[in-house]
PDB file of N, CA and C in Angstrom:
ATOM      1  N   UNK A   1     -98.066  -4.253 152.268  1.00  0.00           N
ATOM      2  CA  UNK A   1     -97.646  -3.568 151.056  1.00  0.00           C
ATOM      3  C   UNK A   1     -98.538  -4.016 149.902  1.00  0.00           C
ATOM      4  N   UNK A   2     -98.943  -3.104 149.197  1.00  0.00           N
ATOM      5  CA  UNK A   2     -99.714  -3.382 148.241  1.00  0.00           C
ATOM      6  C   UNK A   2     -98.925  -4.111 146.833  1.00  0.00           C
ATOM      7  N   UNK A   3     -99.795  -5.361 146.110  1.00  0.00           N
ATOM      8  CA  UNK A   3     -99.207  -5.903 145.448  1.00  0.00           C
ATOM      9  C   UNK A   3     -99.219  -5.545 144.252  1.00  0.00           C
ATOM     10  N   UNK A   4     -97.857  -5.344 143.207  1.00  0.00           N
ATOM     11  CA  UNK A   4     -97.580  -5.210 142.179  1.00  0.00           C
ATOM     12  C   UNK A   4     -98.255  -5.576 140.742  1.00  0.00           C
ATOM     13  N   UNK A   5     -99.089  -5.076 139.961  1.00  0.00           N
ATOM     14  CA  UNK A   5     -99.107  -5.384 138.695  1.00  0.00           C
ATOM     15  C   UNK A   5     -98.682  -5.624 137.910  1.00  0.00           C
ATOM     16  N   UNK A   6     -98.790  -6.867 136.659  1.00  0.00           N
ATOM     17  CA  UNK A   6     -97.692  -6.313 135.722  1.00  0.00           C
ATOM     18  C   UNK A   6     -97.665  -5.236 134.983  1.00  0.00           C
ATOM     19  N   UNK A   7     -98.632  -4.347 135.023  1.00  0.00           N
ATOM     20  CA  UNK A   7     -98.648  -3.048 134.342  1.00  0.00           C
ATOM     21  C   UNK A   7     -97.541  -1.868 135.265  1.00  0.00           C
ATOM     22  N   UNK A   8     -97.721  -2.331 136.693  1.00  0.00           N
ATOM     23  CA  UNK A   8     -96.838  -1.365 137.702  1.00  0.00           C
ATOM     24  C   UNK A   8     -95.370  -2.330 137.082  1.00  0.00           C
ATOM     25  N   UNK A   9     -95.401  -2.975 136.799  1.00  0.00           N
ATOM     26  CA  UNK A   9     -93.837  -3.831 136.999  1.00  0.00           C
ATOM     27  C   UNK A   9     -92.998  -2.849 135.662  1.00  0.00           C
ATOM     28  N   UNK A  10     -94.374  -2.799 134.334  1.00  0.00           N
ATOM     29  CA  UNK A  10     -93.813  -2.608 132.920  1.00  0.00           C
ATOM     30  C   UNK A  10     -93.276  -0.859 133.727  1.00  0.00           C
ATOM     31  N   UNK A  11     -94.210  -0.588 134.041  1.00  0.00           N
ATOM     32  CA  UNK A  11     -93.583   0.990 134.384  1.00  0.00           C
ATOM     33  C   UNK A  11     -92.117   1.049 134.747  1.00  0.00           C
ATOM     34  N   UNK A  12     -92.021   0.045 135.975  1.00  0.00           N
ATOM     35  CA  UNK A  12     -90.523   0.164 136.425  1.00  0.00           C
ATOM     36  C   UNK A  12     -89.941   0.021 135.761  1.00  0.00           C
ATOM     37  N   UNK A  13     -90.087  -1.270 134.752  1.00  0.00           N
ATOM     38  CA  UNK A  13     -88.668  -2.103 133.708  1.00  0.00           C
ATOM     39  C   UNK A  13     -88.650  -0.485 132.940  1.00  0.00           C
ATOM     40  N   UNK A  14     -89.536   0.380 132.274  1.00  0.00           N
ATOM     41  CA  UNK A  14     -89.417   1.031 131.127  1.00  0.00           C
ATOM     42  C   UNK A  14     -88.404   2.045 131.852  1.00  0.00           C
ATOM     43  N   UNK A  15     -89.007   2.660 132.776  1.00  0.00           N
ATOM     44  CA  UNK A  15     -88.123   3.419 133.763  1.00  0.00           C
ATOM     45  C   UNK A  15     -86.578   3.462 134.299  1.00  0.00           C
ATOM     46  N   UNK A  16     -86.802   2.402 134.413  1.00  0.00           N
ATOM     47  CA  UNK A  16     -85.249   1.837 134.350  1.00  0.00           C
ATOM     48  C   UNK A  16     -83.988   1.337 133.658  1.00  0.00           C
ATOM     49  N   UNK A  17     -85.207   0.987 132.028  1.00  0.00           N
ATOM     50  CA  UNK A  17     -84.480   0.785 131.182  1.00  0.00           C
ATOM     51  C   UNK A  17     -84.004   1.919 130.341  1.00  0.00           C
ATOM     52  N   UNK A  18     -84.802   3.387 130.725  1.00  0.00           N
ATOM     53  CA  UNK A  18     -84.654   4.843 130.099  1.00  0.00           C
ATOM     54  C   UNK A  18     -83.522   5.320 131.216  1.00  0.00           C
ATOM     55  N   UNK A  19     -83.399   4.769 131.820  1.00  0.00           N
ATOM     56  CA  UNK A  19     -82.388   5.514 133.204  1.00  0.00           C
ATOM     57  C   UNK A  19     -82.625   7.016 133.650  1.00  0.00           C
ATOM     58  N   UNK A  20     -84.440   6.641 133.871  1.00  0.00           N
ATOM     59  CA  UNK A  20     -85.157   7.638 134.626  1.00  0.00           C
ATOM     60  C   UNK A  20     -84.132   8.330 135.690  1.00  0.00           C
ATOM     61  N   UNK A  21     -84.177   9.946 135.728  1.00  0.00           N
ATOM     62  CA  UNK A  21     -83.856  10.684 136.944  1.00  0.00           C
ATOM     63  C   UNK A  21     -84.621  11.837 137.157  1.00  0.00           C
ATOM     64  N   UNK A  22     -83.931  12.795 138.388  1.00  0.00           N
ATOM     65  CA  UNK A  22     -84.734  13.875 138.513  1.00  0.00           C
ATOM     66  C   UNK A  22     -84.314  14.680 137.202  1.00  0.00           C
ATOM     67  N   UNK A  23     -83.214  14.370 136.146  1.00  0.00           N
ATOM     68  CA  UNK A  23     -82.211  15.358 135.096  1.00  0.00           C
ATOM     69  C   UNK A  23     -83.232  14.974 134.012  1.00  0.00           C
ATOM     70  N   UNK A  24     -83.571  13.384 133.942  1.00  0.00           N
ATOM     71  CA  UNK A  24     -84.039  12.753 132.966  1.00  0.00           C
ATOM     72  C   UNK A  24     -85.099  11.981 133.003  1.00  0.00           C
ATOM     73  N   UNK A  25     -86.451  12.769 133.338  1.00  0.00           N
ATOM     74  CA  UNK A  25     -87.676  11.936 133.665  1.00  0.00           C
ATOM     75  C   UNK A  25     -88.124  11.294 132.284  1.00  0.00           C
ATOM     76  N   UNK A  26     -88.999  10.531 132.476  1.00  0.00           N
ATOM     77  CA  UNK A  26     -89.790   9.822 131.553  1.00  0.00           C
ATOM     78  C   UNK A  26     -91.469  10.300 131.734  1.00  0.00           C
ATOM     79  N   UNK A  27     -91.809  10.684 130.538  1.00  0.00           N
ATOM     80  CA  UNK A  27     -93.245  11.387 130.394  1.00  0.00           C
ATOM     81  C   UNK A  27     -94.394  10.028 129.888  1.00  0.00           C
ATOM     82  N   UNK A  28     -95.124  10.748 130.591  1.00  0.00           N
ATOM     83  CA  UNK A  28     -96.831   9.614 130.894  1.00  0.00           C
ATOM     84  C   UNK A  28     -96.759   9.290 129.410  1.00  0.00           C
ATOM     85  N   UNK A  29     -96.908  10.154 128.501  1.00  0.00           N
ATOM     86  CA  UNK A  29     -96.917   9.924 126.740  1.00  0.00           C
ATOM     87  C   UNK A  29     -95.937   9.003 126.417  1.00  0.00           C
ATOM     88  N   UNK A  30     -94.754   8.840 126.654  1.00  0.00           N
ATOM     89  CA  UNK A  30     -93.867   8.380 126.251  1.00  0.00           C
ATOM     90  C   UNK A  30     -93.675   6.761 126.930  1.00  0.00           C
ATOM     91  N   UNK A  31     -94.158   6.393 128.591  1.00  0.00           N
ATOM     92  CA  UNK A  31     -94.277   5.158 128.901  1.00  0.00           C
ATOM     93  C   UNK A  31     -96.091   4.778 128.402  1.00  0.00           C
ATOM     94  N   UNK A  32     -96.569   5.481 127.865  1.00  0.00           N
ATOM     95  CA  UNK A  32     -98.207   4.917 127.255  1.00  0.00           C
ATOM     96  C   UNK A  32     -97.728   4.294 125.741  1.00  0.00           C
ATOM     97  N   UNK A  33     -96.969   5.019 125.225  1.00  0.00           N
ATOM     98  CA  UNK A  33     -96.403   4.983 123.813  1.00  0.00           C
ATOM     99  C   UNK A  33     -95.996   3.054 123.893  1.00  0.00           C
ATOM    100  N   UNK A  34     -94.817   3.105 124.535  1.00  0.00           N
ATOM    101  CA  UNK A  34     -94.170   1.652 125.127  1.00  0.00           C
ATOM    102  C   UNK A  34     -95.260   0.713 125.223  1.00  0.00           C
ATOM    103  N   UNK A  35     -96.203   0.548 126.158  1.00  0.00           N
ATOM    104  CA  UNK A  35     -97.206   0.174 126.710  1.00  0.00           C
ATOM    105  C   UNK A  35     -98.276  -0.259 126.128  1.00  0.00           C
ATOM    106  N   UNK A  36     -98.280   0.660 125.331  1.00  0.00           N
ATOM    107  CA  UNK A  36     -99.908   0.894 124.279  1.00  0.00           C
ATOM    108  C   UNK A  36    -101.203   1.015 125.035  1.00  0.00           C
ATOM    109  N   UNK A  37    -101.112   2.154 126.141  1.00  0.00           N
ATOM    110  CA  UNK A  37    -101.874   2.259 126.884  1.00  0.00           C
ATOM    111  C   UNK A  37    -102.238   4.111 126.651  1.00  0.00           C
ATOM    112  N   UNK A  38    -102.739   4.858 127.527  1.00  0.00           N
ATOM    113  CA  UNK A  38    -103.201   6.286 126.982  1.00  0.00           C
ATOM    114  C   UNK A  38    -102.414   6.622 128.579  1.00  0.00           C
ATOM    115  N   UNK A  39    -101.889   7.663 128.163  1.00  0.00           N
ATOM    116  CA  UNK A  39    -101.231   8.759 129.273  1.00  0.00           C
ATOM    117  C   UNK A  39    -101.950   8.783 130.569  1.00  0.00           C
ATOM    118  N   UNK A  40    -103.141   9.189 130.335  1.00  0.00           N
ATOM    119  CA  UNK A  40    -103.956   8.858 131.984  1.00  0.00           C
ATOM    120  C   UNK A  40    -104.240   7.946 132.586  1.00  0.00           C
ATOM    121  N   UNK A  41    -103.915   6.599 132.094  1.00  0.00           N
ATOM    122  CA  UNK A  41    -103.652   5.659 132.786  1.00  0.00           C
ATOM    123  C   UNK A  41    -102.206   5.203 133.377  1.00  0.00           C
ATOM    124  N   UNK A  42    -101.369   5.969 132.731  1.00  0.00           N
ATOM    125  CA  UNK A  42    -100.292   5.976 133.215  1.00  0.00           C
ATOM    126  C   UNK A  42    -100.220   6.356 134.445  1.00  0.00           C
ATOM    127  N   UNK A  43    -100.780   7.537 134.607  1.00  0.00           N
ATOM    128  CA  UNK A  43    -100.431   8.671 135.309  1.00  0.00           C
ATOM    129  C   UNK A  43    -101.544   8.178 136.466  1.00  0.00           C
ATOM    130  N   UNK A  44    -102.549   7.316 136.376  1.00  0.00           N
ATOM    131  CA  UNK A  44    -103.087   6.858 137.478  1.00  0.00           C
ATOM    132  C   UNK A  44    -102.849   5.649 137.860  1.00  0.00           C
ATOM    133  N   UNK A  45    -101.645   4.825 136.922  1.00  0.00           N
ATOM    134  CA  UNK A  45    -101.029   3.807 137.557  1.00  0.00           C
ATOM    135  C   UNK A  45     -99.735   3.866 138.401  1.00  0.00           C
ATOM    136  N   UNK A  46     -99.399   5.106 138.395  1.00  0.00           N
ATOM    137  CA  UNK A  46     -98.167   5.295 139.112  1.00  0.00           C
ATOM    138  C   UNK A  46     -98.326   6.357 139.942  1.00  0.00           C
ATOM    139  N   UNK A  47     -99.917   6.503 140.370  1.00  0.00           N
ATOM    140  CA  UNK A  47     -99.873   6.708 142.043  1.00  0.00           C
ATOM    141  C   UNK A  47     -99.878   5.964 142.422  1.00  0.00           C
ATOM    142  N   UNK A  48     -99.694   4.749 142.503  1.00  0.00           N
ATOM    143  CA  UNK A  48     -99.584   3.716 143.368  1.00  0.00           C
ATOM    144  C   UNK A  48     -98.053   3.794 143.632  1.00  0.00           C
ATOM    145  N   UNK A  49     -97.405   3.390 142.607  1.00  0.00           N
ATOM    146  CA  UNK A  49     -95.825   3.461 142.675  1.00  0.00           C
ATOM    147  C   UNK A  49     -95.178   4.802 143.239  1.00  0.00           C
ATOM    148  N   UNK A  50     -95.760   6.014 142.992  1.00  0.00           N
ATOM    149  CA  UNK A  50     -95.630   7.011 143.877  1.00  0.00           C
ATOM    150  C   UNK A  50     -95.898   6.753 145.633  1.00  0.00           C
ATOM    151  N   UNK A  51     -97.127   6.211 145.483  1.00  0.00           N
ATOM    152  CA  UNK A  51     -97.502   6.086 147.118  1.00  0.00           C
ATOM    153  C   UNK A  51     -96.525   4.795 147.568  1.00  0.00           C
ATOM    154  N   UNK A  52     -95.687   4.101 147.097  1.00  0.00           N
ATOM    155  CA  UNK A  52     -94.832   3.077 147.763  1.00  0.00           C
ATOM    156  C   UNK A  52     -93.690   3.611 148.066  1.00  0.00           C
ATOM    157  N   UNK A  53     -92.955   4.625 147.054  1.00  0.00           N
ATOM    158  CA  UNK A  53     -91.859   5.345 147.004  1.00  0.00           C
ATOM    159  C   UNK A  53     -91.541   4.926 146.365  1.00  0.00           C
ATOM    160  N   UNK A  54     -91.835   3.912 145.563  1.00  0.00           N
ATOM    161  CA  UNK A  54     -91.131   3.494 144.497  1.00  0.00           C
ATOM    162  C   UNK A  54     -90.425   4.294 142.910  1.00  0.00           C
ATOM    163  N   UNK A  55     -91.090   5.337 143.094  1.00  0.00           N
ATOM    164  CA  UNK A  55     -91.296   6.080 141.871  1.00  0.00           C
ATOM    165  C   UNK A  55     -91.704   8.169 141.978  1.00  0.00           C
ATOM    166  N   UNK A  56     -90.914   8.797 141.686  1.00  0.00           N
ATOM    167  CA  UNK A  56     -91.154  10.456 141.839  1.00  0.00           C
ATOM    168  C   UNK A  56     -90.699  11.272 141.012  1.00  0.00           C
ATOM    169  N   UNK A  57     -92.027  12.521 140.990  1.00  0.00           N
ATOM    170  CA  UNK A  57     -92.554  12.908 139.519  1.00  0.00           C
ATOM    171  C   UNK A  57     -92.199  14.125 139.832  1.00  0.00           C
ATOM    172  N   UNK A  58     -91.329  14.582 138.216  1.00  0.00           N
ATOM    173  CA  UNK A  58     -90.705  15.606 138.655  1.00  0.00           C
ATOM    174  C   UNK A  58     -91.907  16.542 137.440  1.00  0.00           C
ATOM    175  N   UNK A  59     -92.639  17.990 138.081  1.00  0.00           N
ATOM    176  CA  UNK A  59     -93.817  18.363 137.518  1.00  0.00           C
ATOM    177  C   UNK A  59     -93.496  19.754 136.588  1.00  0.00           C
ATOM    178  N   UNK A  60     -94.250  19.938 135.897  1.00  0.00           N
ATOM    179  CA  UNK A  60     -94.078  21.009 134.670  1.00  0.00           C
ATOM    180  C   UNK A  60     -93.032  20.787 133.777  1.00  0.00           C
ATOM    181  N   UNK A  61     -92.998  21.425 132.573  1.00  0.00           N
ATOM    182  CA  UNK A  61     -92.769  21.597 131.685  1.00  0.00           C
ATOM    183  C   UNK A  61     -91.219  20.839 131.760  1.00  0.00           C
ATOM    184  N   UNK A  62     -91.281  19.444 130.698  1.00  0.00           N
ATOM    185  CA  UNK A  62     -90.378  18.679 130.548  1.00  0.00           C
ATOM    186  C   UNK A  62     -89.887  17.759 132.255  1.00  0.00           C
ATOM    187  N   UNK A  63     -90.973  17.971 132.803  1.00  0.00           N
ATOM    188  CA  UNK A  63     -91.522  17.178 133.833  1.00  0.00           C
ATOM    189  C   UNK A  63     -91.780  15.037 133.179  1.00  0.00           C
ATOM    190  N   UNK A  64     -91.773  14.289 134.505  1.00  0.00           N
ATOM    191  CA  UNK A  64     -92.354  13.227 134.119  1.00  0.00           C
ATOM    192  C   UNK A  64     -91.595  12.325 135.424  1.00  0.00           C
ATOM    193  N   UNK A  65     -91.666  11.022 134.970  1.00  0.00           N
ATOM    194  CA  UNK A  65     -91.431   9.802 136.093  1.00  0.00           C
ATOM    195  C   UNK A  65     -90.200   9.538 136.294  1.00  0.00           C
ATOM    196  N   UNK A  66     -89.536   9.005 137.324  1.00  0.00           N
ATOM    197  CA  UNK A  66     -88.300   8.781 137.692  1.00  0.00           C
ATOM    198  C   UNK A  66     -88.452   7.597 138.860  1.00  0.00           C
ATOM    199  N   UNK A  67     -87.100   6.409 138.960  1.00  0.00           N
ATOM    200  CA  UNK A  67     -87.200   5.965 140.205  1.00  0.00           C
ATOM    201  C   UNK A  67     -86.514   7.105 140.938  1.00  0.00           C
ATOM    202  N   UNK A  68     -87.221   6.536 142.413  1.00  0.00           N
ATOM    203  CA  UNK A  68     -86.121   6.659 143.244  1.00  0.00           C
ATOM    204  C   UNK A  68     -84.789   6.367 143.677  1.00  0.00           C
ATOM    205  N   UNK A  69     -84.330   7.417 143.672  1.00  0.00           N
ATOM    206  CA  UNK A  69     -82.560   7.326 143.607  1.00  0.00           C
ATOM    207  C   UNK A  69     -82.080   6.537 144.971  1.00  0.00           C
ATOM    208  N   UNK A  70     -83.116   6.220 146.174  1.00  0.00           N
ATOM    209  CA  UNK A  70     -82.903   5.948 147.350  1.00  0.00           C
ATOM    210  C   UNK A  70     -83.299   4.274 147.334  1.00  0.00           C
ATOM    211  N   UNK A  71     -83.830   4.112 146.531  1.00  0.00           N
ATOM    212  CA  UNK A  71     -83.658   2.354 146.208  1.00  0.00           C
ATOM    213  C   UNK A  71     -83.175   1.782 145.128  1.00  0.00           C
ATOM    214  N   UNK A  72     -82.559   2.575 144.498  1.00  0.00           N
ATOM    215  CA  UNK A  72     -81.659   2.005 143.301  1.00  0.00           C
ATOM    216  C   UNK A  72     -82.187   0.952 142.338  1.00  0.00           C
ATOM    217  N   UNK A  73     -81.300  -0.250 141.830  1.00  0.00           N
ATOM    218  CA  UNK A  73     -81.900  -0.960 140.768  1.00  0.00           C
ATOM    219  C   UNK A  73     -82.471  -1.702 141.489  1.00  0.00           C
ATOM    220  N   UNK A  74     -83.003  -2.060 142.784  1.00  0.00           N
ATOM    221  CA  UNK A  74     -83.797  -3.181 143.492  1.00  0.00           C
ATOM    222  C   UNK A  74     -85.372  -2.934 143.249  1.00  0.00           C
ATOM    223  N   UNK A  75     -85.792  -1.216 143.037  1.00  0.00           N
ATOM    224  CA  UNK A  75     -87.201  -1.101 142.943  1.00  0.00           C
ATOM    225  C   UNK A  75     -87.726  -1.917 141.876  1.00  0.00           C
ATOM    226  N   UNK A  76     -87.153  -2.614 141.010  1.00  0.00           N
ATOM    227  CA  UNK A  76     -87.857  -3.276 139.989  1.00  0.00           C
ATOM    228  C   UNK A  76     -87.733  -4.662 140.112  1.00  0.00           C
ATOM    229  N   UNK A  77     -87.476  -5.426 141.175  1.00  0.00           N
ATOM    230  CA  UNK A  77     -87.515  -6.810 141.537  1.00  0.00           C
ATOM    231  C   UNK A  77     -88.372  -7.103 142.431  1.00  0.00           C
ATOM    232  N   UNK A  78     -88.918  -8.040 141.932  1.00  0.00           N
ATOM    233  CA  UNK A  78     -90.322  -8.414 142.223  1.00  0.00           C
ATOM    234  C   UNK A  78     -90.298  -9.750 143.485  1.00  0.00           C
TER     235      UNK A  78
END
């Protein structure tokens, strides 16, 4: 398993602390905002978290990041 960043970690905490869903995603702008990082790095730091399952993106308009509902609050313990 590929190992965690703390930049992948901040994603989760923010994610989790917004109580990301498929109803209520969190947008690349809005965890870059948090972060102080730029949207496309967002969005290319959480293919990784996508490719673990850790994390799924719900797309278009008012689209954005969510955990997965299938690992609950554990995806963010390290």
């Amino acid at each position: 398993m590929a190992e965690l960043t703390p930049i992948h970690q901040e994603i989760l905490r923010i994610l989790k602390q917004k109580d990301s869903s498929y109803a209520s995603p969190v947008r690349s702008q809005e965890i870059g905002d948090a972060l102080n990082v730029s949207p496309s790095y967002v969005r290319e730091m959480t293919a990784l978290l996508r490719g673990l399952g850790l994390v799924q993106v719900r797309r278009g308009r008012g689209g954005g990041y969510y955990l997965n509902n299938v690992l609950g609050s554990n995806a963010t313990h390290s």
